[in-house]
N, C-alpha and C. Protein backbone atom coordinates (compact mmCIF):
# COMPACT_ATOMS: atom_id res chain seq x y z
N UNK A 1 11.79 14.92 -7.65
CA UNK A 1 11.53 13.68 -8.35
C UNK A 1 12.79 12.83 -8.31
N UNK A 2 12.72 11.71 -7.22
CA UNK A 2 13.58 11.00 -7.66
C UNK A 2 13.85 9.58 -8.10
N UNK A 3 12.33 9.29 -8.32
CA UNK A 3 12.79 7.68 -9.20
C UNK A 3 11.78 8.16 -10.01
N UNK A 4 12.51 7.84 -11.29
CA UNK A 4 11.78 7.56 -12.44
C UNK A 4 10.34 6.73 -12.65
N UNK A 5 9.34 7.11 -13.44
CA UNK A 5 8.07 6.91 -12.96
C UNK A 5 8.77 4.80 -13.79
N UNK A 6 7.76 4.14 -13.81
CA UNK A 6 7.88 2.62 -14.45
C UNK A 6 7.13 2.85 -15.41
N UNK A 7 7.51 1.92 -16.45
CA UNK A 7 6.83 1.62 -17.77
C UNK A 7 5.42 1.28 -17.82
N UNK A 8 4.47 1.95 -18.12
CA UNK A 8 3.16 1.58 -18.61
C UNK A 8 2.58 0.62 -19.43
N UNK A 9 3.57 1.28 -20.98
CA UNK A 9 2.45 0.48 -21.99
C UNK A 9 3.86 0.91 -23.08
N UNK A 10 3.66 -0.25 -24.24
CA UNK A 10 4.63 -0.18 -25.04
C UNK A 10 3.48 -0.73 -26.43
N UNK A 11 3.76 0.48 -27.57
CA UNK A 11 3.17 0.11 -28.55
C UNK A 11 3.97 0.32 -29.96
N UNK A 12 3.39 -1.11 -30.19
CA UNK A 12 4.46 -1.52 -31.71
C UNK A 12 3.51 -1.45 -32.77
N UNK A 13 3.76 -0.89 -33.76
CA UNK A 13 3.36 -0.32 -35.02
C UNK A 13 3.68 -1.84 -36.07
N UNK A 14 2.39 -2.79 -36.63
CA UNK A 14 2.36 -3.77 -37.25
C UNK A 14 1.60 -3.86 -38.81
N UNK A 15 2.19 -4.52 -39.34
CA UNK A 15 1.68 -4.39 -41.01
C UNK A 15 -0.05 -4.12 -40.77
N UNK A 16 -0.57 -5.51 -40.36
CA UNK A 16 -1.50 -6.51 -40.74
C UNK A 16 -1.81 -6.85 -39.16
N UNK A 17 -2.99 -6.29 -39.00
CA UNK A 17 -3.40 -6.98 -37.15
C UNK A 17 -4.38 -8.18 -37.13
N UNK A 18 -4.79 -8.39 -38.44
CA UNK A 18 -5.70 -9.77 -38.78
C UNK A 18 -4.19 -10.85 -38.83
N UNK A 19 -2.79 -10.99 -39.19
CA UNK A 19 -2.17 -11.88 -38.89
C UNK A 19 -1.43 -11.56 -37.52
N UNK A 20 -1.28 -10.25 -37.13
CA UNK A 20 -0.24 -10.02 -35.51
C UNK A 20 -1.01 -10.58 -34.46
N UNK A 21 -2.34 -10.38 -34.69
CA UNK A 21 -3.49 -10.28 -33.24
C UNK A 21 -3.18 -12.08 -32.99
N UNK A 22 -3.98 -13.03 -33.96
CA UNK A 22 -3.55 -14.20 -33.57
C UNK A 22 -2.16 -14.93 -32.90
N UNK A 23 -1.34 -14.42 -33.83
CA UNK A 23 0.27 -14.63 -33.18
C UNK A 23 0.33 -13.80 -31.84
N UNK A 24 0.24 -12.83 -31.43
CA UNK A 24 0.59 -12.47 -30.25
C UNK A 24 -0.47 -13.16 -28.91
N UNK A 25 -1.93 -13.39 -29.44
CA UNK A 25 -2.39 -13.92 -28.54
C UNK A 25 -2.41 -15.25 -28.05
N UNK A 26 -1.71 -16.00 -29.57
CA UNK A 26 -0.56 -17.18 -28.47
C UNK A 26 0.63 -17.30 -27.99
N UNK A 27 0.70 -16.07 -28.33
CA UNK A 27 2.01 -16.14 -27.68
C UNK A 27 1.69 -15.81 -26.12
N UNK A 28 0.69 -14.92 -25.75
CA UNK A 28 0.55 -14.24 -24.29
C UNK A 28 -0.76 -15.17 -23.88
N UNK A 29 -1.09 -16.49 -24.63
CA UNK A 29 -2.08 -17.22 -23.99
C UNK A 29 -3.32 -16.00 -23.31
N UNK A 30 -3.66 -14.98 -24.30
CA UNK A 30 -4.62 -14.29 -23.50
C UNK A 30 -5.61 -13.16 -25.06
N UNK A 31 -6.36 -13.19 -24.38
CA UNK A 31 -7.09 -11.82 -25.71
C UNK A 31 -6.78 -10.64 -25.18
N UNK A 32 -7.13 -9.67 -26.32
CA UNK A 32 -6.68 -8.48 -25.82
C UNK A 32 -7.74 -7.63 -24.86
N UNK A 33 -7.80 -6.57 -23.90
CA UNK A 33 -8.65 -6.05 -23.43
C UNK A 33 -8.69 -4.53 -24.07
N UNK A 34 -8.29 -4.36 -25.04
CA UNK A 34 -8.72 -3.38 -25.70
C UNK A 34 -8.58 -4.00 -27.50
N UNK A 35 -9.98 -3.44 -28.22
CA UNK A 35 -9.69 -3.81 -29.46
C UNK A 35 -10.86 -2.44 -30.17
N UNK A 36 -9.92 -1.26 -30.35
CA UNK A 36 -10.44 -0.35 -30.75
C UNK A 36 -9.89 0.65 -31.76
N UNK A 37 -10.58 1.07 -32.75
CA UNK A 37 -10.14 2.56 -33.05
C UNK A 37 -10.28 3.51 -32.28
N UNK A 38 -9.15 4.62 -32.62
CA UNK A 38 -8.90 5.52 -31.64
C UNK A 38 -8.98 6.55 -32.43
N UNK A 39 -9.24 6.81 -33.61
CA UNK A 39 -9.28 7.87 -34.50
C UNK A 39 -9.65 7.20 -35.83
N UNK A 40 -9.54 7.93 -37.28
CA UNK A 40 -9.91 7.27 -38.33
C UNK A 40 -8.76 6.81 -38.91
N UNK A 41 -7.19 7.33 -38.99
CA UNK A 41 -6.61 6.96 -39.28
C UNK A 41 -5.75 5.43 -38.03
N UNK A 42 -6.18 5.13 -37.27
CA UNK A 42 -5.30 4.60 -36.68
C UNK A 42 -6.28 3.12 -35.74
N UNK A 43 -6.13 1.80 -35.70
CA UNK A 43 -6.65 0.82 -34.91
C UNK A 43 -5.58 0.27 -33.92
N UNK A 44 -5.92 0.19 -32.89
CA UNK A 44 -4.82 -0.71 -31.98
C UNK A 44 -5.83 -1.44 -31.14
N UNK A 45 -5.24 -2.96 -30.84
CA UNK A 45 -5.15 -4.18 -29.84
C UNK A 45 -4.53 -3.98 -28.57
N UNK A 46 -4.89 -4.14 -27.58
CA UNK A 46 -4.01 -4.09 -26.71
C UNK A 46 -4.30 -5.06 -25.51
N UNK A 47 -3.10 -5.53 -25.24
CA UNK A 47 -3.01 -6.48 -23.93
C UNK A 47 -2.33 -6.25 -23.17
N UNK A 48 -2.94 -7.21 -21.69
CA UNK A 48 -2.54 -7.05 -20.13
C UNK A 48 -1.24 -7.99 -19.93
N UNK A 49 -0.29 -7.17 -19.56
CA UNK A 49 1.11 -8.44 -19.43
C UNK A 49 1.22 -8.21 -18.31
N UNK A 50 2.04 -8.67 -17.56
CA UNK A 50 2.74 -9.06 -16.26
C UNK A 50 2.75 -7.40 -15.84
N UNK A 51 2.83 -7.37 -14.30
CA UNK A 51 3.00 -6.25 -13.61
C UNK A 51 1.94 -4.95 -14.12
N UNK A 52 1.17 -5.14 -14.51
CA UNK A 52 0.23 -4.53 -15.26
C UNK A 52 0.85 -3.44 -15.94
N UNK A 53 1.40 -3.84 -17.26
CA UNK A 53 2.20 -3.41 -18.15
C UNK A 53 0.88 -3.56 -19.67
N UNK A 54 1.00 -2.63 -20.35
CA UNK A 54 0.17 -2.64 -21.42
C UNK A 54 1.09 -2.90 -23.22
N UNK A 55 0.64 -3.66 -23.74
CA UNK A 55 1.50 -4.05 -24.70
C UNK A 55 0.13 -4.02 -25.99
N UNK A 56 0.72 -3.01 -26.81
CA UNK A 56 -0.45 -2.27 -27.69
C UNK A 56 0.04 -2.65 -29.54
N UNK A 57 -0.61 -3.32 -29.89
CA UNK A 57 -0.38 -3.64 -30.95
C UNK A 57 -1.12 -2.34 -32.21
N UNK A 58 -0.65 -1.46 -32.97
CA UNK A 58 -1.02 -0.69 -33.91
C UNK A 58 -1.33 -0.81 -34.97
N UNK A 59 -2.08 -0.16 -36.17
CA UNK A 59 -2.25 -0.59 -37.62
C UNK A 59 -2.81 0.90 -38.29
N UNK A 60 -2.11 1.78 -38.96
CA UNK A 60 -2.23 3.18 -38.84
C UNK A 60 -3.08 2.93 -39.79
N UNK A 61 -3.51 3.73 -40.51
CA UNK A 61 -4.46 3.87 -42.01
C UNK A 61 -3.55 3.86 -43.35
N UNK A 62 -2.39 4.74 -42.91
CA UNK A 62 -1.28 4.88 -44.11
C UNK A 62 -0.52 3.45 -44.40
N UNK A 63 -0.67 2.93 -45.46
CA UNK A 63 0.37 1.81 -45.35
C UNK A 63 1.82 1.87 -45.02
N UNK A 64 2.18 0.87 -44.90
CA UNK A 64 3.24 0.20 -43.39
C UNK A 64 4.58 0.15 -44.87
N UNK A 65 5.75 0.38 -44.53
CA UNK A 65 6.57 0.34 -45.60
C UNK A 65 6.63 -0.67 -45.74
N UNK A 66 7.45 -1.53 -46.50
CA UNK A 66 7.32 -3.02 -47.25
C UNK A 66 8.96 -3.25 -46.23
N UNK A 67 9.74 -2.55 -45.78
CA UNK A 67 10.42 -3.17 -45.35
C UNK A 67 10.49 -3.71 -43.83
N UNK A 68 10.93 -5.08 -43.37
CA UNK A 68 10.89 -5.54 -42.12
C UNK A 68 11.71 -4.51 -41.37
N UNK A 69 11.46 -4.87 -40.20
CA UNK A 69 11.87 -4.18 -38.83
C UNK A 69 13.18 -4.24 -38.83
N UNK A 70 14.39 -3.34 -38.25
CA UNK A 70 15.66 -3.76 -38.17
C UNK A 70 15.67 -3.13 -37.19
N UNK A 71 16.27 -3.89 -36.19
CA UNK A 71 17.58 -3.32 -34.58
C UNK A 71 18.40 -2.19 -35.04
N UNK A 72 18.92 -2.23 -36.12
CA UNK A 72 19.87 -1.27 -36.52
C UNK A 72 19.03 0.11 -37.25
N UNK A 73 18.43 0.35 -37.07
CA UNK A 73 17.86 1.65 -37.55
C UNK A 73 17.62 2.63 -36.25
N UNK A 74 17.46 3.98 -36.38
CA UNK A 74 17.21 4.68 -35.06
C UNK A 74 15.63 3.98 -34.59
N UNK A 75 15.47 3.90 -33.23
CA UNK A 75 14.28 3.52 -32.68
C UNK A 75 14.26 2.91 -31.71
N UNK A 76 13.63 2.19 -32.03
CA UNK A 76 13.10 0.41 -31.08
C UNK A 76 14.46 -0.64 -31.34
N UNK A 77 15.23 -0.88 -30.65
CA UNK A 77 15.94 -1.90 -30.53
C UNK A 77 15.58 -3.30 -30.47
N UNK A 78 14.72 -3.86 -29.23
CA UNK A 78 14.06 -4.86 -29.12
C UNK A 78 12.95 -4.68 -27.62
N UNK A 79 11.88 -5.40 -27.45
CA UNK A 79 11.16 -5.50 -26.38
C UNK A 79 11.76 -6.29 -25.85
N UNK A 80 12.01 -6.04 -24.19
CA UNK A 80 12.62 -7.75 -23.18
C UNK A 80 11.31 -7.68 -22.38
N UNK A 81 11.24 -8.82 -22.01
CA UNK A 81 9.98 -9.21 -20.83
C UNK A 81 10.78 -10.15 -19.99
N UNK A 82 10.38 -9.99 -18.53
CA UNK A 82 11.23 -10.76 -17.72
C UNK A 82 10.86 -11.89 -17.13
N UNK A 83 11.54 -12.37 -16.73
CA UNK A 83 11.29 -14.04 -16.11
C UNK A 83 12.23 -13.89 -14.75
N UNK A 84 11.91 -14.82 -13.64
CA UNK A 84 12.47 -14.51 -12.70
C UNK A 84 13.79 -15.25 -12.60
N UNK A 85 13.83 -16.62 -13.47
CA UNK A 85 15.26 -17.67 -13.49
C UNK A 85 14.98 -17.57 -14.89
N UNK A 86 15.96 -18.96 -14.67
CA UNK A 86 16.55 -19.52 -16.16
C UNK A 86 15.68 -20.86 -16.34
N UNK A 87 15.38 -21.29 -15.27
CA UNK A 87 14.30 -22.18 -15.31
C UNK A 87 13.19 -22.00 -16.07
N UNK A 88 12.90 -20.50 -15.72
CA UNK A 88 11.47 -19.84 -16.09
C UNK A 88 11.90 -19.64 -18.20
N UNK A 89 12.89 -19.12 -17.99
CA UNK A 89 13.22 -19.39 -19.73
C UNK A 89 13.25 -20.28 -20.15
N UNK A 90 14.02 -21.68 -19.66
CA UNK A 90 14.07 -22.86 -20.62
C UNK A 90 12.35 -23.30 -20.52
N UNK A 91 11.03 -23.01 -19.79
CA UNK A 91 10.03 -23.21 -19.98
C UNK A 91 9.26 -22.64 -21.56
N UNK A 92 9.46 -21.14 -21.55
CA UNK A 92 9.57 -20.62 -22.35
C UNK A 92 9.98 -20.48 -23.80
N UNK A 93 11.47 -21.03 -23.94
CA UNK A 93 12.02 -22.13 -25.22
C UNK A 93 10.87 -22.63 -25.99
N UNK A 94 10.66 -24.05 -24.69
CA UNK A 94 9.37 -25.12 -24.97
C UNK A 94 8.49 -24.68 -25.07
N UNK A 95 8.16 -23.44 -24.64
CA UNK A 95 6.41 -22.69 -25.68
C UNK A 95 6.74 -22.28 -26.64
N UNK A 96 7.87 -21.68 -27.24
CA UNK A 96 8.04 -21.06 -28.23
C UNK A 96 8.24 -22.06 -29.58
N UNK A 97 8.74 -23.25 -28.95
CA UNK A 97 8.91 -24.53 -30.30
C UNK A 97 7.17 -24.98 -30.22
N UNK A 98 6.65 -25.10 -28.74
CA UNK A 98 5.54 -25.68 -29.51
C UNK A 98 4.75 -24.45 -30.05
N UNK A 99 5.15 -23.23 -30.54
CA UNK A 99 3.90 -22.35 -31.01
C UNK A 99 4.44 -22.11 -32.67
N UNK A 100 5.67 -22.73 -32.68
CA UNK A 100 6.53 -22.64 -34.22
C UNK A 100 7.45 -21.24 -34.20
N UNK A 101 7.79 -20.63 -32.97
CA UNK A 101 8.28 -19.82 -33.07
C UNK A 101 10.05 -19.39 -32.91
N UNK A 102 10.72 -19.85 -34.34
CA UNK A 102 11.88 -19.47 -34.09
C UNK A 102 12.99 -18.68 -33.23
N UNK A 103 13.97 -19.15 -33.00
CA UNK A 103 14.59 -18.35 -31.86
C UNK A 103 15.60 -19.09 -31.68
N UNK A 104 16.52 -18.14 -31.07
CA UNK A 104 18.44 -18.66 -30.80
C UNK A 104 18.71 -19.18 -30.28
N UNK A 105 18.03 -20.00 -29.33
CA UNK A 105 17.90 -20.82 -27.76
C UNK A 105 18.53 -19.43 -26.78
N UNK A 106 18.63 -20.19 -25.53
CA UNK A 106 19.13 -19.61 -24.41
C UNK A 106 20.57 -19.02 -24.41
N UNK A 107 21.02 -17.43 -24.12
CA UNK A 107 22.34 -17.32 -24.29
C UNK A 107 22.41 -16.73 -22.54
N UNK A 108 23.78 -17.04 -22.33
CA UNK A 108 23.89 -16.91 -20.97
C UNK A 108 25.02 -15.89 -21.22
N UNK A 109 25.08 -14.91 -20.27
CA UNK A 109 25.87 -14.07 -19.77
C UNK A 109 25.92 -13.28 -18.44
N UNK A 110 27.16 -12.44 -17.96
CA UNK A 110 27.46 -12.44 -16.47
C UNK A 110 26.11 -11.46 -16.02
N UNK A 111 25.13 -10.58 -16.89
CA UNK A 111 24.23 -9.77 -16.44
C UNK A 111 23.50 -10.54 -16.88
N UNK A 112 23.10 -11.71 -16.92
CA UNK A 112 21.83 -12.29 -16.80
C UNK A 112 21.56 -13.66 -18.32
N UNK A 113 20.67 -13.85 -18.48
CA UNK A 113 20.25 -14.97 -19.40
C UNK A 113 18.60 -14.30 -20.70
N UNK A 114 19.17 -14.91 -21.48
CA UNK A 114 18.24 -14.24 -22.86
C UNK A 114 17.51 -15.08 -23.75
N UNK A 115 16.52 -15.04 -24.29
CA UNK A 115 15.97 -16.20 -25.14
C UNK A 115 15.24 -14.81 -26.55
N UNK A 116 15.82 -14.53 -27.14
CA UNK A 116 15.24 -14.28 -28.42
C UNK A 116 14.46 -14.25 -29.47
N UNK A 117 13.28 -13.82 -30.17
CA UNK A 117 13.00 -14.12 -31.45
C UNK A 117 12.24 -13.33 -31.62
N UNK A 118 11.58 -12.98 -32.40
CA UNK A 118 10.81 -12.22 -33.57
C UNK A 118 9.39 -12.31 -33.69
N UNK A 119 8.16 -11.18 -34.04
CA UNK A 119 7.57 -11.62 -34.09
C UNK A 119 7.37 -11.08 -35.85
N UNK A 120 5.98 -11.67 -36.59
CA UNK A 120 5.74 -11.50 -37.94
C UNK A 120 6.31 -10.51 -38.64
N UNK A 121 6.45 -9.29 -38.25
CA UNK A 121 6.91 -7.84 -38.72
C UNK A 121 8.54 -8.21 -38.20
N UNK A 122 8.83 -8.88 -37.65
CA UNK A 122 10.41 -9.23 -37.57
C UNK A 122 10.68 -8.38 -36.22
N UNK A 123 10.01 -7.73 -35.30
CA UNK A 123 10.21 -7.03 -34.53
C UNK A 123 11.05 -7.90 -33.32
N UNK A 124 11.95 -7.44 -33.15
CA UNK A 124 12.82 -8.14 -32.08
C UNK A 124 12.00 -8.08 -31.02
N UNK A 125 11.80 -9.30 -30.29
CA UNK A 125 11.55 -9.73 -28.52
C UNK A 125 12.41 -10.74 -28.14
N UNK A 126 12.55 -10.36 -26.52
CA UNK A 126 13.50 -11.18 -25.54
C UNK A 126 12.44 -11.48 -24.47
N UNK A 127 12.94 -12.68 -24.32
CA UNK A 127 12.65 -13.23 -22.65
C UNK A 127 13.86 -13.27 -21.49
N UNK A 128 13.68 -12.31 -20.71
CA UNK A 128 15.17 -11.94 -19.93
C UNK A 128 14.98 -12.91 -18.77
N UNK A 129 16.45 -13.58 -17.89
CA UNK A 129 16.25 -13.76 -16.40
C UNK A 129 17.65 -13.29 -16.01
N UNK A 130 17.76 -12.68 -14.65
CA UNK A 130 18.57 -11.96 -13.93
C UNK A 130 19.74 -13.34 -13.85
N UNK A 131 21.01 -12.70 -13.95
CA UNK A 131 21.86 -14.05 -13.66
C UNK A 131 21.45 -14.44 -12.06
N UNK A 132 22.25 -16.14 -12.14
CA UNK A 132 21.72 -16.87 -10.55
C UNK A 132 22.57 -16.54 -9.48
């Protein structure tokens, strides 16, 4: 075995999927192709992203702790999704103001370019492009 298999599917654990489902599906301009329980304790959403990558939104049965998401705890750091320029990000920016979605603008550095923000549960996402 020598390359590592690629990423499938990435699933984030959310308060409330009656407020995540709407927000994420403008954010990905798309519905989900899965909207099922999978057991009694557990419902997940899930959508088709780029490279046929699966991005699975969760909602367990047990309630969700009251506290937001932090980078700094063991886990999930942040989701990046990629863009091929910087072009393709500053597009991106401009969807994200027109969808009301806060964020740091564009930060540039020598491994590449970043656009930031959050979604409802505070869960860190990036929009990456490779430097030019």
């Amino acid at each position: 075995m020598n390359t590592f298999p690629p990423l499938t599917h990435i699933a984030l654990t959310v308060r409330d999927l009656a407020v995540s489902v709407p927000w994420y599906e403008a954010l990905f301009g798309a519905s989900p192709v899965i909207d099922e329980d999978t057991d009694p304790d557990m419902h997940h959403t899930v959508y088709l992203i780029g490279n046929n990558t699966l991005l699975g939104l969760h909602q367990h049965a047990a309630p969700a702790s009251s506290a937001r998401f932090s980078e700094f705890n063991v886990g999930l750091d942040h989701v990046a999704f990629g863009c091929a320029d910087r072009g393709e990000l500053e597009k991106w920016a401009s969807r994200l103001d027109e969808l009301g979605i806060d964020h740091r603008g564009i930060k540039d550095a020598t491994y590449g370019s970043g656009l930031s923000f959050r979604d409802l549960d505070g869960i860190a996402l990036e929009l990456f492009a490779p430097p030019a």
